[in-house]
C-alpha atoms as a PDB file:
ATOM      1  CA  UNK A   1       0.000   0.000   0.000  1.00  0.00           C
ATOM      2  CA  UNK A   2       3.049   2.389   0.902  1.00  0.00           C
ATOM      3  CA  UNK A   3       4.768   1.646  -2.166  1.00  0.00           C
ATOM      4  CA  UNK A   4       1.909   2.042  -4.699  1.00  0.00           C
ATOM      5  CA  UNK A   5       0.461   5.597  -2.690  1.00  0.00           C
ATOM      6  CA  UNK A   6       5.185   6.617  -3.134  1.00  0.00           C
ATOM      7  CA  UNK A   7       4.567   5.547  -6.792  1.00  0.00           C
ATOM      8  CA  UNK A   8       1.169   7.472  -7.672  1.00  0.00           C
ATOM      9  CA  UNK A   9       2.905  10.780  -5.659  1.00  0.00           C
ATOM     10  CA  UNK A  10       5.901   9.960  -7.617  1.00  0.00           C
ATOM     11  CA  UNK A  11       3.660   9.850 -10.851  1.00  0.00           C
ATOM     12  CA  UNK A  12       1.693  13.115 -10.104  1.00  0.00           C
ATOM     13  CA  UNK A  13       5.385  14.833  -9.300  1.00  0.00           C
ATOM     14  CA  UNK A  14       6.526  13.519 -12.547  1.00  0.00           C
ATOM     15  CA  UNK A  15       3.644  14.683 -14.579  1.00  0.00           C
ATOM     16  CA  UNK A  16       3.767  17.948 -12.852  1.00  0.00           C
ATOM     17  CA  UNK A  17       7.853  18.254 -13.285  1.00  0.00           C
ATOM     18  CA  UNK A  18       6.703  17.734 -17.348  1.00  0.00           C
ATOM     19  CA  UNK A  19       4.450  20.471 -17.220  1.00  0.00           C
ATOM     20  CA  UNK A  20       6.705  22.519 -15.448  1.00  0.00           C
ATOM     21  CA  UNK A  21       9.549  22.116 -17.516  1.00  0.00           C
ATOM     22  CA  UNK A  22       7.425  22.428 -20.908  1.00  0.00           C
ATOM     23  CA  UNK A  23       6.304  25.328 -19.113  1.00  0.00           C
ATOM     24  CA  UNK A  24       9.489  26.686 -18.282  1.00  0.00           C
ATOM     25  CA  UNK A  25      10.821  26.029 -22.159  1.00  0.00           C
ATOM     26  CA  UNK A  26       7.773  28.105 -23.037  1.00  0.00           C
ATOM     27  CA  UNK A  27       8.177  30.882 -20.554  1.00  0.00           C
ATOM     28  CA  UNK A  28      11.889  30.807 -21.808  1.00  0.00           C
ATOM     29  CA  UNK A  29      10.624  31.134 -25.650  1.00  0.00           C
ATOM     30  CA  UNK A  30       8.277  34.397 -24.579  1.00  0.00           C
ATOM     31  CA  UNK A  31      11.504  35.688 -22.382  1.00  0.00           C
ATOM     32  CA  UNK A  32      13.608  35.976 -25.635  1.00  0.00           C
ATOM     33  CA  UNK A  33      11.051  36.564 -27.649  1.00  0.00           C
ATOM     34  CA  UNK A  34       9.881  39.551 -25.108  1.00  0.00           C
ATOM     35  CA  UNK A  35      13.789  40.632 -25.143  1.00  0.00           C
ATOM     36  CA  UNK A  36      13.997  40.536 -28.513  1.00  0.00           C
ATOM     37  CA  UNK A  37      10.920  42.788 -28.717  1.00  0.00           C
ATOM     38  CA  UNK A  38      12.292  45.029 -25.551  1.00  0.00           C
ATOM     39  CA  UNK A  39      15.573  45.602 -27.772  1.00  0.00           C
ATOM     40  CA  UNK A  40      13.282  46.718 -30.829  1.00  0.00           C
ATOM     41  CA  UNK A  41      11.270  48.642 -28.381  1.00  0.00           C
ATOM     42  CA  UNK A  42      14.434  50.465 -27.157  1.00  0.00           C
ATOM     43  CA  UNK A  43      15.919  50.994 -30.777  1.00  0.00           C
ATOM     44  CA  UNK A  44      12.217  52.373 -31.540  1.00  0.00           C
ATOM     45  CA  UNK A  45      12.305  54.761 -28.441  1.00  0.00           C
ATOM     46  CA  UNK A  46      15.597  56.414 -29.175  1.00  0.00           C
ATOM     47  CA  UNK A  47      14.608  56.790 -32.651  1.00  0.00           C
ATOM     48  CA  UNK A  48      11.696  58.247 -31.391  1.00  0.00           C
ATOM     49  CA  UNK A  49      13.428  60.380 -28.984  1.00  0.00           C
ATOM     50  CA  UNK A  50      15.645  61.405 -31.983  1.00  0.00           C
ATOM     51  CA  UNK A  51      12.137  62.167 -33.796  1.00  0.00           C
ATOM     52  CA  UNK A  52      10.782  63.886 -30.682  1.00  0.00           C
ATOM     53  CA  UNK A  53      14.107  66.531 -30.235  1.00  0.00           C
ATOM     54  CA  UNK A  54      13.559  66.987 -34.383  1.00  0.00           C
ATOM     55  CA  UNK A  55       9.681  67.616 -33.734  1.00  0.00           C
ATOM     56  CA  UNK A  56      10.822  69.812 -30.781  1.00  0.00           C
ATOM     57  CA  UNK A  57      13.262  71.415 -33.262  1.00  0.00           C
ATOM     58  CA  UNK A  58      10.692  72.264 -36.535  1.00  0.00           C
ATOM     59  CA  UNK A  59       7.801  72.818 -33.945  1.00  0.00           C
ATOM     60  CA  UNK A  60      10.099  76.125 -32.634  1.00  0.00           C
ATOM     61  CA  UNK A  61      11.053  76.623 -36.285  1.00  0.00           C
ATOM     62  CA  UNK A  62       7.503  76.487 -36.943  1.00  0.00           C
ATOM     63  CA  UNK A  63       6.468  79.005 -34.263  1.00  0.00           C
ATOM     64  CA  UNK A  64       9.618  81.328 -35.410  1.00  0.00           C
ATOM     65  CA  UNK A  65       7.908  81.070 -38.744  1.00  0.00           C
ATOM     66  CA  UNK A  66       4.343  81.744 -38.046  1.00  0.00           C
ATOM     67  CA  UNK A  67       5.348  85.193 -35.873  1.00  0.00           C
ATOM     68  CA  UNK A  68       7.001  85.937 -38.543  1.00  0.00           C
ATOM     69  CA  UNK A  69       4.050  84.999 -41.400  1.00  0.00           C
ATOM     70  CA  UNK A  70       1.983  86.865 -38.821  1.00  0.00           C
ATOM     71  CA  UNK A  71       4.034  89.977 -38.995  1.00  0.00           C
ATOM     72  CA  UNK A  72       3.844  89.441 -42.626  1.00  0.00           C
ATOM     73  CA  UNK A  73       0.361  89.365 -42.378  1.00  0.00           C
ATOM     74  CA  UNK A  74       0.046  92.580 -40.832  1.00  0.00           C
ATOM     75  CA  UNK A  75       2.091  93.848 -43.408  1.00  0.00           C
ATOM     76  CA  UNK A  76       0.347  93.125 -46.048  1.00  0.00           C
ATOM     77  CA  UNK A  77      -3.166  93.859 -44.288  1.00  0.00           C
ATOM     78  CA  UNK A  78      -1.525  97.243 -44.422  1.00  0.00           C
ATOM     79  CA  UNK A  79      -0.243  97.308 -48.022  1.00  0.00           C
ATOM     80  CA  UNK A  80      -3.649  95.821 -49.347  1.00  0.00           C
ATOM     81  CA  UNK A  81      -5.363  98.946 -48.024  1.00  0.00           C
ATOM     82  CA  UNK A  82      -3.006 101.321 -48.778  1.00  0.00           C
ATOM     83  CA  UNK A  83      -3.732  99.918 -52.291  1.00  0.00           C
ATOM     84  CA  UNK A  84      -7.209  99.835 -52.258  1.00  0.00           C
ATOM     85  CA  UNK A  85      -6.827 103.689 -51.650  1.00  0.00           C
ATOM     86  CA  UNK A  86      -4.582 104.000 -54.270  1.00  0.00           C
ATOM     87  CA  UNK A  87      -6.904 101.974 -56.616  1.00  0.00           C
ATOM     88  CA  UNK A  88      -9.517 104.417 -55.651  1.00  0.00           C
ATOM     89  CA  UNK A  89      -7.231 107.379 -56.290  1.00  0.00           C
ATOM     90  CA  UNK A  90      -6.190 105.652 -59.990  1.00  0.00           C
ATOM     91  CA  UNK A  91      -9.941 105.287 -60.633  1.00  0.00           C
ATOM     92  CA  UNK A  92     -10.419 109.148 -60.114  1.00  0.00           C
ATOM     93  CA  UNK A  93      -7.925 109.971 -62.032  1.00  0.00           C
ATOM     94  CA  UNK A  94      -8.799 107.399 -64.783  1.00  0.00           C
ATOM     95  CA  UNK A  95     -11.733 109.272 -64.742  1.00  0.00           C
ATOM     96  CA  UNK A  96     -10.113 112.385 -65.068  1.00  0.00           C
ATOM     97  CA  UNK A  97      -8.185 111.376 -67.981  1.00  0.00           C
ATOM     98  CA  UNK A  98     -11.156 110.303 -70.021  1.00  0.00           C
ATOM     99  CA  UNK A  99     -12.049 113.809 -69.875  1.00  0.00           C
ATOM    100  CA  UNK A 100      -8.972 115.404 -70.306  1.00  0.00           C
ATOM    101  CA  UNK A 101      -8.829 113.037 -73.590  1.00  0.00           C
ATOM    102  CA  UNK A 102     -11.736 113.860 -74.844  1.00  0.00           C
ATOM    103  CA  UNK A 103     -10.799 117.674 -74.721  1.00  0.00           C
ATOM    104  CA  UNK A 104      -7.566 116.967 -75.849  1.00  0.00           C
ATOM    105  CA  UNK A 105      -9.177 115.605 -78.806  1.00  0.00           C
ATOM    106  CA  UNK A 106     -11.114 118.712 -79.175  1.00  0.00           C
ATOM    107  CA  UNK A 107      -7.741 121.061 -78.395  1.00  0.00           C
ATOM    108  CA  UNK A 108      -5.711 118.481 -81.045  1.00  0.00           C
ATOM    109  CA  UNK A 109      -8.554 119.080 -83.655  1.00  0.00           C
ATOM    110  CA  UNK A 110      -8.570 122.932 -83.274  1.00  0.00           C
ATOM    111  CA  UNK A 111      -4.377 122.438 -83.019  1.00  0.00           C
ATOM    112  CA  UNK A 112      -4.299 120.848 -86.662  1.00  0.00           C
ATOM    113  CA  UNK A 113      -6.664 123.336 -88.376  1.00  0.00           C
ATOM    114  CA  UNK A 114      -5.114 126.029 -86.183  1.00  0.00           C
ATOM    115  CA  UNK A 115      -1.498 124.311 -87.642  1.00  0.00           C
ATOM    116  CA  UNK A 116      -3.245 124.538 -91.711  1.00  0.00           C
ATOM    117  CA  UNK A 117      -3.953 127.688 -91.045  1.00  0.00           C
ATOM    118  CA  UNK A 118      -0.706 128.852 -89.486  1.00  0.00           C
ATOM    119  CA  UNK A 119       0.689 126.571 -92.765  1.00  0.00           C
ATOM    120  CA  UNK A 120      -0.816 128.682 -95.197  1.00  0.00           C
ATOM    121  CA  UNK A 121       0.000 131.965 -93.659  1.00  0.00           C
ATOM    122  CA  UNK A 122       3.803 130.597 -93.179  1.00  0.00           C
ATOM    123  CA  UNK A 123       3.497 130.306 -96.951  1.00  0.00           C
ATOM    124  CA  UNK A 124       2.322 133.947 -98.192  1.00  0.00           C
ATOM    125  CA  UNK A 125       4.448 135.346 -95.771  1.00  0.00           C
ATOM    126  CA  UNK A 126       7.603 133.199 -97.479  1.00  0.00           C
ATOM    127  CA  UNK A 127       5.836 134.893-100.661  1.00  0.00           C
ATOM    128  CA  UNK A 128       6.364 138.362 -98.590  1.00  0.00           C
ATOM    129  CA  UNK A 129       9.442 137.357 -97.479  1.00  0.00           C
ATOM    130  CA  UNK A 130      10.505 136.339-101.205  1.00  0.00           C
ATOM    131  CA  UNK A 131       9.033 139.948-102.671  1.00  0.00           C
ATOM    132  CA  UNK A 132      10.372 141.969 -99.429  1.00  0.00           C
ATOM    133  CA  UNK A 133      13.616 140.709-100.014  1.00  0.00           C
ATOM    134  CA  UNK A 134      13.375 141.968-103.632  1.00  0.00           C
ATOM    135  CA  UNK A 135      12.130 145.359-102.661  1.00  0.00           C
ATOM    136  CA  UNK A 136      14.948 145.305-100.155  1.00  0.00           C
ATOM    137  CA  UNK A 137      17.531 144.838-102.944  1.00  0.00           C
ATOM    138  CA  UNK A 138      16.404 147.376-104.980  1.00  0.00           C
ATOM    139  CA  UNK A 139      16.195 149.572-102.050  1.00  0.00           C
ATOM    140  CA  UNK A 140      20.033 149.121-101.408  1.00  0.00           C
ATOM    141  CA  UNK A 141      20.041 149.846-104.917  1.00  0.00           C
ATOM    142  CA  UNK A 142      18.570 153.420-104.691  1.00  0.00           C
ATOM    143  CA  UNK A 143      20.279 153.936-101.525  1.00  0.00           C
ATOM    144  CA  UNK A 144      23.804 153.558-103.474  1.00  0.00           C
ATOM    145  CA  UNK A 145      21.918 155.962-106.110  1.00  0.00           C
ATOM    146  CA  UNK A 146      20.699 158.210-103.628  1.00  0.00           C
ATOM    147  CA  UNK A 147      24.152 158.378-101.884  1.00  0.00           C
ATOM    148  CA  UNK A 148      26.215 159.303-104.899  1.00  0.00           C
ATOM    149  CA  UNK A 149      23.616 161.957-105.594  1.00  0.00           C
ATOM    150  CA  UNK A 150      23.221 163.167-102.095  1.00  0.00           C
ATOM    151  CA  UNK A 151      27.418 163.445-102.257  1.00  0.00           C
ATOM    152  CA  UNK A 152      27.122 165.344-105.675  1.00  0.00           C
ATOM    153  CA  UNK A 153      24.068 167.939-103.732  1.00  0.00           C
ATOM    154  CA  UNK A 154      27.030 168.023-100.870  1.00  0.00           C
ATOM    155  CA  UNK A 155      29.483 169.150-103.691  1.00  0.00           C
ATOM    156  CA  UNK A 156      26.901 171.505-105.404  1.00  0.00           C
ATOM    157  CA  UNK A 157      25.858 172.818-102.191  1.00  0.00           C
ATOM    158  CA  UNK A 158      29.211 174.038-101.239  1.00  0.00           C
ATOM    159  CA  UNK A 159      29.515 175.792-104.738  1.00  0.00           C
ATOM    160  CA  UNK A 160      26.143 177.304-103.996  1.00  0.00           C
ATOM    161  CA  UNK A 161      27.887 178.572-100.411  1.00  0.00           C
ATOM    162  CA  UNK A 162      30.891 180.107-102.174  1.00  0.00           C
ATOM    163  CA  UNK A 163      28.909 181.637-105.299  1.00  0.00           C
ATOM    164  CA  UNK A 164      26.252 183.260-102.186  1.00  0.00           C
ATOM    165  CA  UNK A 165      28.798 184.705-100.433  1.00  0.00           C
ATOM    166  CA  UNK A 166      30.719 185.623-103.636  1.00  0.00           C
ATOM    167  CA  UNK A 167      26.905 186.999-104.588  1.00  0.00           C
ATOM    168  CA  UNK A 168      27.161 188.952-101.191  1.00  0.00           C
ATOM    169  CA  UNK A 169      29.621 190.431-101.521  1.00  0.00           C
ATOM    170  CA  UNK A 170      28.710 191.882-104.982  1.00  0.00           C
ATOM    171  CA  UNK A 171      25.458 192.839-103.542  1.00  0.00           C
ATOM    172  CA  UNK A 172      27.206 194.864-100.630  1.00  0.00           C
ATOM    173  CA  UNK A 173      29.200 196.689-103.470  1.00  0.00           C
ATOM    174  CA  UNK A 174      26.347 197.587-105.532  1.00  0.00           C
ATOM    175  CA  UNK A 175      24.912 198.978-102.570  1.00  0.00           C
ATOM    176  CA  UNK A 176      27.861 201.043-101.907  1.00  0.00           C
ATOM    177  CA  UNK A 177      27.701 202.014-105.453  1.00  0.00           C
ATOM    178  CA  UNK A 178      23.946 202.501-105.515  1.00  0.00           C
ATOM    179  CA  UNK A 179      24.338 204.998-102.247  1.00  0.00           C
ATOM    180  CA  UNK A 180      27.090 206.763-103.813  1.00  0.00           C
ATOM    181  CA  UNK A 181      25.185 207.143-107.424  1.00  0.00           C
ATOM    182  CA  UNK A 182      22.294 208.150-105.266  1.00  0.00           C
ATOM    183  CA  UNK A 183      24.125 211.013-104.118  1.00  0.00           C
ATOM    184  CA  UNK A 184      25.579 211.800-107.205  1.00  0.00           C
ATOM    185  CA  UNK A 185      22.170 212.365-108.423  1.00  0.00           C
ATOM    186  CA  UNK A 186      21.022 214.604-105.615  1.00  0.00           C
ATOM    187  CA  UNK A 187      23.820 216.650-105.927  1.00  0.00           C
ATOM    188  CA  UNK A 188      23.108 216.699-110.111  1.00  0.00           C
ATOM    189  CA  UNK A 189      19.724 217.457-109.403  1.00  0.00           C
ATOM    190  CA  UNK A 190      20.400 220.448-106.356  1.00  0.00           C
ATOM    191  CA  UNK A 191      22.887 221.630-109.177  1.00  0.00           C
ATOM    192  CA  UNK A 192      20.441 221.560-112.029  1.00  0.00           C
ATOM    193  CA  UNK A 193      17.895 223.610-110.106  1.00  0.00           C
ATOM    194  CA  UNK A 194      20.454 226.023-108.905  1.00  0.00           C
ATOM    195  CA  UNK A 195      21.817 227.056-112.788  1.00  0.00           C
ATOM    196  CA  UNK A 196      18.107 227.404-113.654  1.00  0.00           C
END
Protein backbone atom coordinates (compact mmCIF):
# COMPACT_ATOMS: atom_id res chain seq x y z
CA UNK A 1 0.00 0.00 0.00
CA UNK A 2 3.05 2.39 0.90
CA UNK A 3 4.77 1.65 -2.17
CA UNK A 4 1.91 2.04 -4.70
CA UNK A 5 0.46 5.60 -2.69
CA UNK A 6 5.19 6.62 -3.13
CA UNK A 7 4.57 5.55 -6.79
CA UNK A 8 1.17 7.47 -7.67
CA UNK A 9 2.90 10.78 -5.66
CA UNK A 10 5.90 9.96 -7.62
CA UNK A 11 3.66 9.85 -10.85
CA UNK A 12 1.69 13.11 -10.10
CA UNK A 13 5.39 14.83 -9.30
CA UNK A 14 6.53 13.52 -12.55
CA UNK A 15 3.64 14.68 -14.58
CA UNK A 16 3.77 17.95 -12.85
CA UNK A 17 7.85 18.25 -13.28
CA UNK A 18 6.70 17.73 -17.35
CA UNK A 19 4.45 20.47 -17.22
CA UNK A 20 6.70 22.52 -15.45
CA UNK A 21 9.55 22.12 -17.52
CA UNK A 22 7.42 22.43 -20.91
CA UNK A 23 6.30 25.33 -19.11
CA UNK A 24 9.49 26.69 -18.28
CA UNK A 25 10.82 26.03 -22.16
CA UNK A 26 7.77 28.11 -23.04
CA UNK A 27 8.18 30.88 -20.55
CA UNK A 28 11.89 30.81 -21.81
CA UNK A 29 10.62 31.13 -25.65
CA UNK A 30 8.28 34.40 -24.58
CA UNK A 31 11.50 35.69 -22.38
CA UNK A 32 13.61 35.98 -25.63
CA UNK A 33 11.05 36.56 -27.65
CA UNK A 34 9.88 39.55 -25.11
CA UNK A 35 13.79 40.63 -25.14
CA UNK A 36 14.00 40.54 -28.51
CA UNK A 37 10.92 42.79 -28.72
CA UNK A 38 12.29 45.03 -25.55
CA UNK A 39 15.57 45.60 -27.77
CA UNK A 40 13.28 46.72 -30.83
CA UNK A 41 11.27 48.64 -28.38
CA UNK A 42 14.43 50.46 -27.16
CA UNK A 43 15.92 50.99 -30.78
CA UNK A 44 12.22 52.37 -31.54
CA UNK A 45 12.30 54.76 -28.44
CA UNK A 46 15.60 56.41 -29.17
CA UNK A 47 14.61 56.79 -32.65
CA UNK A 48 11.70 58.25 -31.39
CA UNK A 49 13.43 60.38 -28.98
CA UNK A 50 15.64 61.41 -31.98
CA UNK A 51 12.14 62.17 -33.80
CA UNK A 52 10.78 63.89 -30.68
CA UNK A 53 14.11 66.53 -30.24
CA UNK A 54 13.56 66.99 -34.38
CA UNK A 55 9.68 67.62 -33.73
CA UNK A 56 10.82 69.81 -30.78
CA UNK A 57 13.26 71.42 -33.26
CA UNK A 58 10.69 72.26 -36.54
CA UNK A 59 7.80 72.82 -33.94
CA UNK A 60 10.10 76.12 -32.63
CA UNK A 61 11.05 76.62 -36.29
CA UNK A 62 7.50 76.49 -36.94
CA UNK A 63 6.47 79.01 -34.26
CA UNK A 64 9.62 81.33 -35.41
CA UNK A 65 7.91 81.07 -38.74
CA UNK A 66 4.34 81.74 -38.05
CA UNK A 67 5.35 85.19 -35.87
CA UNK A 68 7.00 85.94 -38.54
CA UNK A 69 4.05 85.00 -41.40
CA UNK A 70 1.98 86.86 -38.82
CA UNK A 71 4.03 89.98 -38.99
CA UNK A 72 3.84 89.44 -42.63
CA UNK A 73 0.36 89.37 -42.38
CA UNK A 74 0.05 92.58 -40.83
CA UNK A 75 2.09 93.85 -43.41
CA UNK A 76 0.35 93.12 -46.05
CA UNK A 77 -3.17 93.86 -44.29
CA UNK A 78 -1.53 97.24 -44.42
CA UNK A 79 -0.24 97.31 -48.02
CA UNK A 80 -3.65 95.82 -49.35
CA UNK A 81 -5.36 98.95 -48.02
CA UNK A 82 -3.01 101.32 -48.78
CA UNK A 83 -3.73 99.92 -52.29
CA UNK A 84 -7.21 99.83 -52.26
CA UNK A 85 -6.83 103.69 -51.65
CA UNK A 86 -4.58 104.00 -54.27
CA UNK A 87 -6.90 101.97 -56.62
CA UNK A 88 -9.52 104.42 -55.65
CA UNK A 89 -7.23 107.38 -56.29
CA UNK A 90 -6.19 105.65 -59.99
CA UNK A 91 -9.94 105.29 -60.63
CA UNK A 92 -10.42 109.15 -60.11
CA UNK A 93 -7.93 109.97 -62.03
CA UNK A 94 -8.80 107.40 -64.78
CA UNK A 95 -11.73 109.27 -64.74
CA UNK A 96 -10.11 112.39 -65.07
CA UNK A 97 -8.19 111.38 -67.98
CA UNK A 98 -11.16 110.30 -70.02
CA UNK A 99 -12.05 113.81 -69.87
CA UNK A 100 -8.97 115.40 -70.31
CA UNK A 101 -8.83 113.04 -73.59
CA UNK A 102 -11.74 113.86 -74.84
CA UNK A 103 -10.80 117.67 -74.72
CA UNK A 104 -7.57 116.97 -75.85
CA UNK A 105 -9.18 115.61 -78.81
CA UNK A 106 -11.11 118.71 -79.17
CA UNK A 107 -7.74 121.06 -78.39
CA UNK A 108 -5.71 118.48 -81.05
CA UNK A 109 -8.55 119.08 -83.66
CA UNK A 110 -8.57 122.93 -83.27
CA UNK A 111 -4.38 122.44 -83.02
CA UNK A 112 -4.30 120.85 -86.66
CA UNK A 113 -6.66 123.34 -88.38
CA UNK A 114 -5.11 126.03 -86.18
CA UNK A 115 -1.50 124.31 -87.64
CA UNK A 116 -3.24 124.54 -91.71
CA UNK A 117 -3.95 127.69 -91.05
CA UNK A 118 -0.71 128.85 -89.49
CA UNK A 119 0.69 126.57 -92.77
CA UNK A 120 -0.82 128.68 -95.20
CA UNK A 121 0.00 131.97 -93.66
CA UNK A 122 3.80 130.60 -93.18
CA UNK A 123 3.50 130.31 -96.95
CA UNK A 124 2.32 133.95 -98.19
CA UNK A 125 4.45 135.35 -95.77
CA UNK A 126 7.60 133.20 -97.48
CA UNK A 127 5.84 134.89 -100.66
CA UNK A 128 6.36 138.36 -98.59
CA UNK A 129 9.44 137.36 -97.48
CA UNK A 130 10.50 136.34 -101.21
CA UNK A 131 9.03 139.95 -102.67
CA UNK A 132 10.37 141.97 -99.43
CA UNK A 133 13.62 140.71 -100.01
CA UNK A 134 13.38 141.97 -103.63
CA UNK A 135 12.13 145.36 -102.66
CA UNK A 136 14.95 145.31 -100.16
CA UNK A 137 17.53 144.84 -102.94
CA UNK A 138 16.40 147.38 -104.98
CA UNK A 139 16.19 149.57 -102.05
CA UNK A 140 20.03 149.12 -101.41
CA UNK A 141 20.04 149.85 -104.92
CA UNK A 142 18.57 153.42 -104.69
CA UNK A 143 20.28 153.94 -101.52
CA UNK A 144 23.80 153.56 -103.47
CA UNK A 145 21.92 155.96 -106.11
CA UNK A 146 20.70 158.21 -103.63
CA UNK A 147 24.15 158.38 -101.88
CA UNK A 148 26.22 159.30 -104.90
CA UNK A 149 23.62 161.96 -105.59
CA UNK A 150 23.22 163.17 -102.10
CA UNK A 151 27.42 163.44 -102.26
CA UNK A 152 27.12 165.34 -105.68
CA UNK A 153 24.07 167.94 -103.73
CA UNK A 154 27.03 168.02 -100.87
CA UNK A 155 29.48 169.15 -103.69
CA UNK A 156 26.90 171.51 -105.40
CA UNK A 157 25.86 172.82 -102.19
CA UNK A 158 29.21 174.04 -101.24
CA UNK A 159 29.51 175.79 -104.74
CA UNK A 160 26.14 177.30 -104.00
CA UNK A 161 27.89 178.57 -100.41
CA UNK A 162 30.89 180.11 -102.17
CA UNK A 163 28.91 181.64 -105.30
CA UNK A 164 26.25 183.26 -102.19
CA UNK A 165 28.80 184.70 -100.43
CA UNK A 166 30.72 185.62 -103.64
CA UNK A 167 26.91 187.00 -104.59
CA UNK A 168 27.16 188.95 -101.19
CA UNK A 169 29.62 190.43 -101.52
CA UNK A 170 28.71 191.88 -104.98
CA UNK A 171 25.46 192.84 -103.54
CA UNK A 172 27.21 194.86 -100.63
CA UNK A 173 29.20 196.69 -103.47
CA UNK A 174 26.35 197.59 -105.53
CA UNK A 175 24.91 198.98 -102.57
CA UNK A 176 27.86 201.04 -101.91
CA UNK A 177 27.70 202.01 -105.45
CA UNK A 178 23.95 202.50 -105.52
CA UNK A 179 24.34 205.00 -102.25
CA UNK A 180 27.09 206.76 -103.81
CA UNK A 181 25.18 207.14 -107.42
CA UNK A 182 22.29 208.15 -105.27
CA UNK A 183 24.12 211.01 -104.12
CA UNK A 184 25.58 211.80 -107.21
CA UNK A 185 22.17 212.36 -108.42
CA UNK A 186 21.02 214.60 -105.62
CA UNK A 187 23.82 216.65 -105.93
CA UNK A 188 23.11 216.70 -110.11
CA UNK A 189 19.72 217.46 -109.40
CA UNK A 190 20.40 220.45 -106.36
CA UNK A 191 22.89 221.63 -109.18
CA UNK A 192 20.44 221.56 -112.03
CA UNK A 193 17.89 223.61 -110.11
CA UNK A 194 20.45 226.02 -108.90
CA UNK A 195 21.82 227.06 -112.79
CA UNK A 196 18.11 227.40 -113.65
Amino acid sequence: MFSQIFFEKMSLLREKLLKAVVLTRKAVVLTRKAVVLTRKAVVLTRKAVVLTRKAVVLTRKAVVLTRKAVVLTRKAVVLTRKAVVLTRKAVVLTRKAVVLTRKAVVLTRKAVVLTRKAVVLTRKAVVLTRKAVVLTRKAVVLTRKAVVLTRKAVVLTRKAVVLTRKAVVLTRKAVVLTRKAVVLTRKHLWASAGGG
